[in-house]
Protein backbone atom coordinates (compact mmCIF):
# COMPACT_ATOMS: atom_id res chain seq x y z
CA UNK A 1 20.55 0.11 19.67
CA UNK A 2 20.07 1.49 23.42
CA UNK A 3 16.42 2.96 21.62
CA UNK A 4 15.62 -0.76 20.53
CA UNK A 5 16.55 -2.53 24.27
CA UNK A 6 14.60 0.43 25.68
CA UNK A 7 11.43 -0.74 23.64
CA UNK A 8 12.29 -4.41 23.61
CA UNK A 9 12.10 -3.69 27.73
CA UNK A 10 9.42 -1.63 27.59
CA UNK A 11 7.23 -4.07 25.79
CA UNK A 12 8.16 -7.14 27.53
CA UNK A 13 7.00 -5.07 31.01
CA UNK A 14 3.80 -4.69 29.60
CA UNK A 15 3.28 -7.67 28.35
CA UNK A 16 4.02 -8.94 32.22
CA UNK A 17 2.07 -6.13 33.40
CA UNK A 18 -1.09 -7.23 31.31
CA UNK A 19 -0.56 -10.89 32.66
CA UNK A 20 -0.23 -9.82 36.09
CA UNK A 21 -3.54 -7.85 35.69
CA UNK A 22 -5.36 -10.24 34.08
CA UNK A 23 -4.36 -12.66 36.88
CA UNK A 24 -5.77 -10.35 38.98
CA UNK A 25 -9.22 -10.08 37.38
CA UNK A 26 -12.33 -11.99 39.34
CA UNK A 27 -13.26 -15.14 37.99
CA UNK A 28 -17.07 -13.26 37.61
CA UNK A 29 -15.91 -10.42 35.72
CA UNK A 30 -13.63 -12.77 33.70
CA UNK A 31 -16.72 -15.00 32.56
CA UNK A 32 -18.06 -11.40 31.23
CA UNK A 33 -15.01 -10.15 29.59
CA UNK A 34 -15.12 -13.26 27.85
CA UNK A 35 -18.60 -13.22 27.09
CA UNK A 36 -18.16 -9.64 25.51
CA UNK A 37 -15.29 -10.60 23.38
CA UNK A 38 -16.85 -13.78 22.17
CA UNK A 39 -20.23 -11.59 21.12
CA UNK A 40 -18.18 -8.75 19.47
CA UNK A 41 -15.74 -11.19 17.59
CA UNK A 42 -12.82 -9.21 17.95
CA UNK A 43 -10.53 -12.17 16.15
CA UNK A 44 -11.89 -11.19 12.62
CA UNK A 45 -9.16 -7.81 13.24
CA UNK A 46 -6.58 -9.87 11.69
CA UNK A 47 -8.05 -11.34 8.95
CA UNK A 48 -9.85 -7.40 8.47
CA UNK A 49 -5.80 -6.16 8.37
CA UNK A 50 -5.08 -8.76 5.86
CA UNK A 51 -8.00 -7.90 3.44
CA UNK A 52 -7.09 -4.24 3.01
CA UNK A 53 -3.85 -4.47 1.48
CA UNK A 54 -4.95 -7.68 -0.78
CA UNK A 55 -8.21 -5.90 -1.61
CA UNK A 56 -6.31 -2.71 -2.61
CA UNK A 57 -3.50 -5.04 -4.69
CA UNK A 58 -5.87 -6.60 -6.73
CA UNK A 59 -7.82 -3.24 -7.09
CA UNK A 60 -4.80 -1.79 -8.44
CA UNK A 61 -4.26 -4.54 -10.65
CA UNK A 62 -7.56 -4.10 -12.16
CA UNK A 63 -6.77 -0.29 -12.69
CA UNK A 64 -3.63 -1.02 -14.65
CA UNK A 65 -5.13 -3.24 -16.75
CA UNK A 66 -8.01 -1.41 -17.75
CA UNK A 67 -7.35 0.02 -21.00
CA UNK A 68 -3.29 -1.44 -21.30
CA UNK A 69 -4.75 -5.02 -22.41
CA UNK A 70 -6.89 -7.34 -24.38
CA UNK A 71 -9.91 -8.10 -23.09
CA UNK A 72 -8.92 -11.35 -23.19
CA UNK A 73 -5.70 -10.86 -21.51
CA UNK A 74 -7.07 -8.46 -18.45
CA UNK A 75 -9.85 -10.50 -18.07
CA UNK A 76 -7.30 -13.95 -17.04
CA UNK A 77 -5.14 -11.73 -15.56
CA UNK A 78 -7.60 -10.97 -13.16
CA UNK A 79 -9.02 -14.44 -12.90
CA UNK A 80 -4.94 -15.31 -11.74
CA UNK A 81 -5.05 -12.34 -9.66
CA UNK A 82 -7.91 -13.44 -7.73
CA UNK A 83 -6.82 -16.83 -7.17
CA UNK A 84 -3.65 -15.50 -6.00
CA UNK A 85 -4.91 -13.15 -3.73
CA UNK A 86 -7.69 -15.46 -2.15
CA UNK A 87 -4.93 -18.30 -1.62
CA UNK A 88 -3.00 -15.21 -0.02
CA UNK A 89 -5.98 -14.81 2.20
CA UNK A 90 -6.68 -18.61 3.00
CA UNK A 91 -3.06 -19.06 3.73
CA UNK A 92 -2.61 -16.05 6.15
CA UNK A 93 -5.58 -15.74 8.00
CA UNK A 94 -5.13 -18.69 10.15
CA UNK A 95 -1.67 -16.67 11.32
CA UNK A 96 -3.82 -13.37 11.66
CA UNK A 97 -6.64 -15.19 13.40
CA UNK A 98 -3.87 -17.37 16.15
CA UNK A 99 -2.00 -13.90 16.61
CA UNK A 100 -5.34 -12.76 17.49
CA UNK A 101 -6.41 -14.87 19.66
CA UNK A 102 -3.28 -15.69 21.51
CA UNK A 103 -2.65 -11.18 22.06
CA UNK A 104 -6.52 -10.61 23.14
CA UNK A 105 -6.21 -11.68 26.71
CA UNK A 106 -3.38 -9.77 27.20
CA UNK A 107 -4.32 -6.64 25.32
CA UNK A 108 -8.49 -6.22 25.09
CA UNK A 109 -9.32 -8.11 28.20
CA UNK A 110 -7.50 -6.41 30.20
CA UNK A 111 -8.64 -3.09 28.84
CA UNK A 112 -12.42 -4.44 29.55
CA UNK A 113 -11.87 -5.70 32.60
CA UNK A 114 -10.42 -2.74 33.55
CA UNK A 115 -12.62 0.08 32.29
CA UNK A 116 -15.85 -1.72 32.82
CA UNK A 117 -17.36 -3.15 35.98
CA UNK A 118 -18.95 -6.21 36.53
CA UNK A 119 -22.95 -4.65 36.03
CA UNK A 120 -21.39 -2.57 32.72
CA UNK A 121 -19.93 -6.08 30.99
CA UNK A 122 -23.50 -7.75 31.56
CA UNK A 123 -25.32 -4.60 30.00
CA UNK A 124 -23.21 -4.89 27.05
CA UNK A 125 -23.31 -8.83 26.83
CA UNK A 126 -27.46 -8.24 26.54
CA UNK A 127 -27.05 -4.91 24.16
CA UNK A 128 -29.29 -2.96 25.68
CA UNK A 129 -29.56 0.57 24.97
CA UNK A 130 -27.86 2.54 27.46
CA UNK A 131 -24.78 4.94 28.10
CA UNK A 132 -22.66 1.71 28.49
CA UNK A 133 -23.11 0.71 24.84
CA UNK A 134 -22.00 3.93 23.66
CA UNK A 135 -19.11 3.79 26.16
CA UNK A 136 -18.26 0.41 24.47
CA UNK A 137 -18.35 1.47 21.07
CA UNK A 138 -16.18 4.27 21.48
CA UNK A 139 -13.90 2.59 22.84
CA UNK A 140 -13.96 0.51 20.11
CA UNK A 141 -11.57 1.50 17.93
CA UNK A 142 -9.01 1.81 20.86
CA UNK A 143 -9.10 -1.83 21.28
CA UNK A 144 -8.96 -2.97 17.65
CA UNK A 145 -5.90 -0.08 17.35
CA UNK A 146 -4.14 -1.98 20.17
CA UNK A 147 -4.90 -5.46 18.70
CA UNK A 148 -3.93 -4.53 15.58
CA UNK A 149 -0.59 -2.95 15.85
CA UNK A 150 -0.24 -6.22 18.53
CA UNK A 151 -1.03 -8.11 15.32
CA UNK A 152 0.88 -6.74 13.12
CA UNK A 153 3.97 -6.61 15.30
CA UNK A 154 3.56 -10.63 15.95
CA UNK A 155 2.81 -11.43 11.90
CA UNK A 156 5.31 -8.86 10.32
CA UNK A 157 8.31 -11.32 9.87
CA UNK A 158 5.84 -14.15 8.56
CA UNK A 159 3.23 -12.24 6.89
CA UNK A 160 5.58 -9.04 4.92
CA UNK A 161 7.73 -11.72 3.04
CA UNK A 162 4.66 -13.39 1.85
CA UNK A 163 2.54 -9.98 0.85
CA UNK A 164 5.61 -8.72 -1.03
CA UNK A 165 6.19 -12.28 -2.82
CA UNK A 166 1.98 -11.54 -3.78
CA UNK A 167 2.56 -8.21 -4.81
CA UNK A 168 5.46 -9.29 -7.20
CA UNK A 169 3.48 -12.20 -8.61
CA UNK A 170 1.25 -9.80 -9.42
CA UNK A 171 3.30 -7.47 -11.12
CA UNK A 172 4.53 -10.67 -13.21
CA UNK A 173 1.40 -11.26 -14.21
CA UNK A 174 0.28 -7.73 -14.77
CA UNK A 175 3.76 -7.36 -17.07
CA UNK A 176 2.86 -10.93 -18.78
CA UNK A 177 -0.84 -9.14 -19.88
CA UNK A 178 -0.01 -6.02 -20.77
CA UNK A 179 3.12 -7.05 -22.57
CA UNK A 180 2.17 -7.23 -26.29
């Protein structure tokens, strides 16, 4: 418990530390940041963090099938499976995408704004090739590591009750095919 209020106060100090420093940022170097971000598209993480696990569910599906049932069966088991998992998607991105977009001002833009100086955001907002780009890139990952797990963290109690009632539709289905 004392762990848990350590985090719980560790997290809320950062998340007023990243407000206070975004605050802080010039209104110049703000335009950029947000020129950067709205050129890389760094709101597509979510919906990215969502795809994995559905892609790899109905992937799975497809593998247990294979062999266990009818053509016929495996082949509108996977037509259900589909549908499921693409009403899945076009139910939970919108969360993914608003998580996104509410946790990138406080997490990425400060990190831009913060690592890069005003000259560096307008060489990567016109992609030239230089040092900066690779700069950017690499820290790439970094920033879609930090969005993410911000992501996830915001999404978990919405989106893990609805993944698990997918994956066990799925199973129901995958028992109904392969049951003879």
């Amino acid at each position: 418990m004392k762990t848990l209020c350590m985090l719980a106060a560790a997290l809320a100090f950062n998340s007023v530390q990243a407000a206070v420093q975004a605050a802080d940022i010039p209104p110049a170097k703000k335009a950029l940041v947000d020129r950067v971000l709205q050129l890389w598209q760094v709101d597509t993480i979510g919906q990215s963090m969502l795809q994995a696990p559905v892609g790899d569910a109905v992937q799975q599906a497809r593998a247990v099938l294979q062999g266990r049932a009818t053509p016929e069966k495996r082949d509108a088991a996977l037509t259900d499976i589909v549908a499921e998992a693409r009403r899945f998607m076009d139910e939970n991105t919108p969360i993914a995408r608003a998580s996104a977009d509410k946790l990138i001002p406080t997490t990425v833009a400060p990190l831009l704004a913060e690592r890069f100086t005003e000259e560096e955001l307008k060489q990567i907002v016109i992609i030239l090739e230089s040092p900066v780009k690779k700069k950017f890139e690499a820290m790439v990952p970094e920033l879609q590591k930090k969005l993410g797990e911000s992501v996830a963290a915001d999404t978990r109690a919405v989106i893990d009750p609805k993944l698990k009632d997918l994956q066990e539709r799925i199973g129901l289905r995958l028992r109904a095919a392969v049951t003879p």
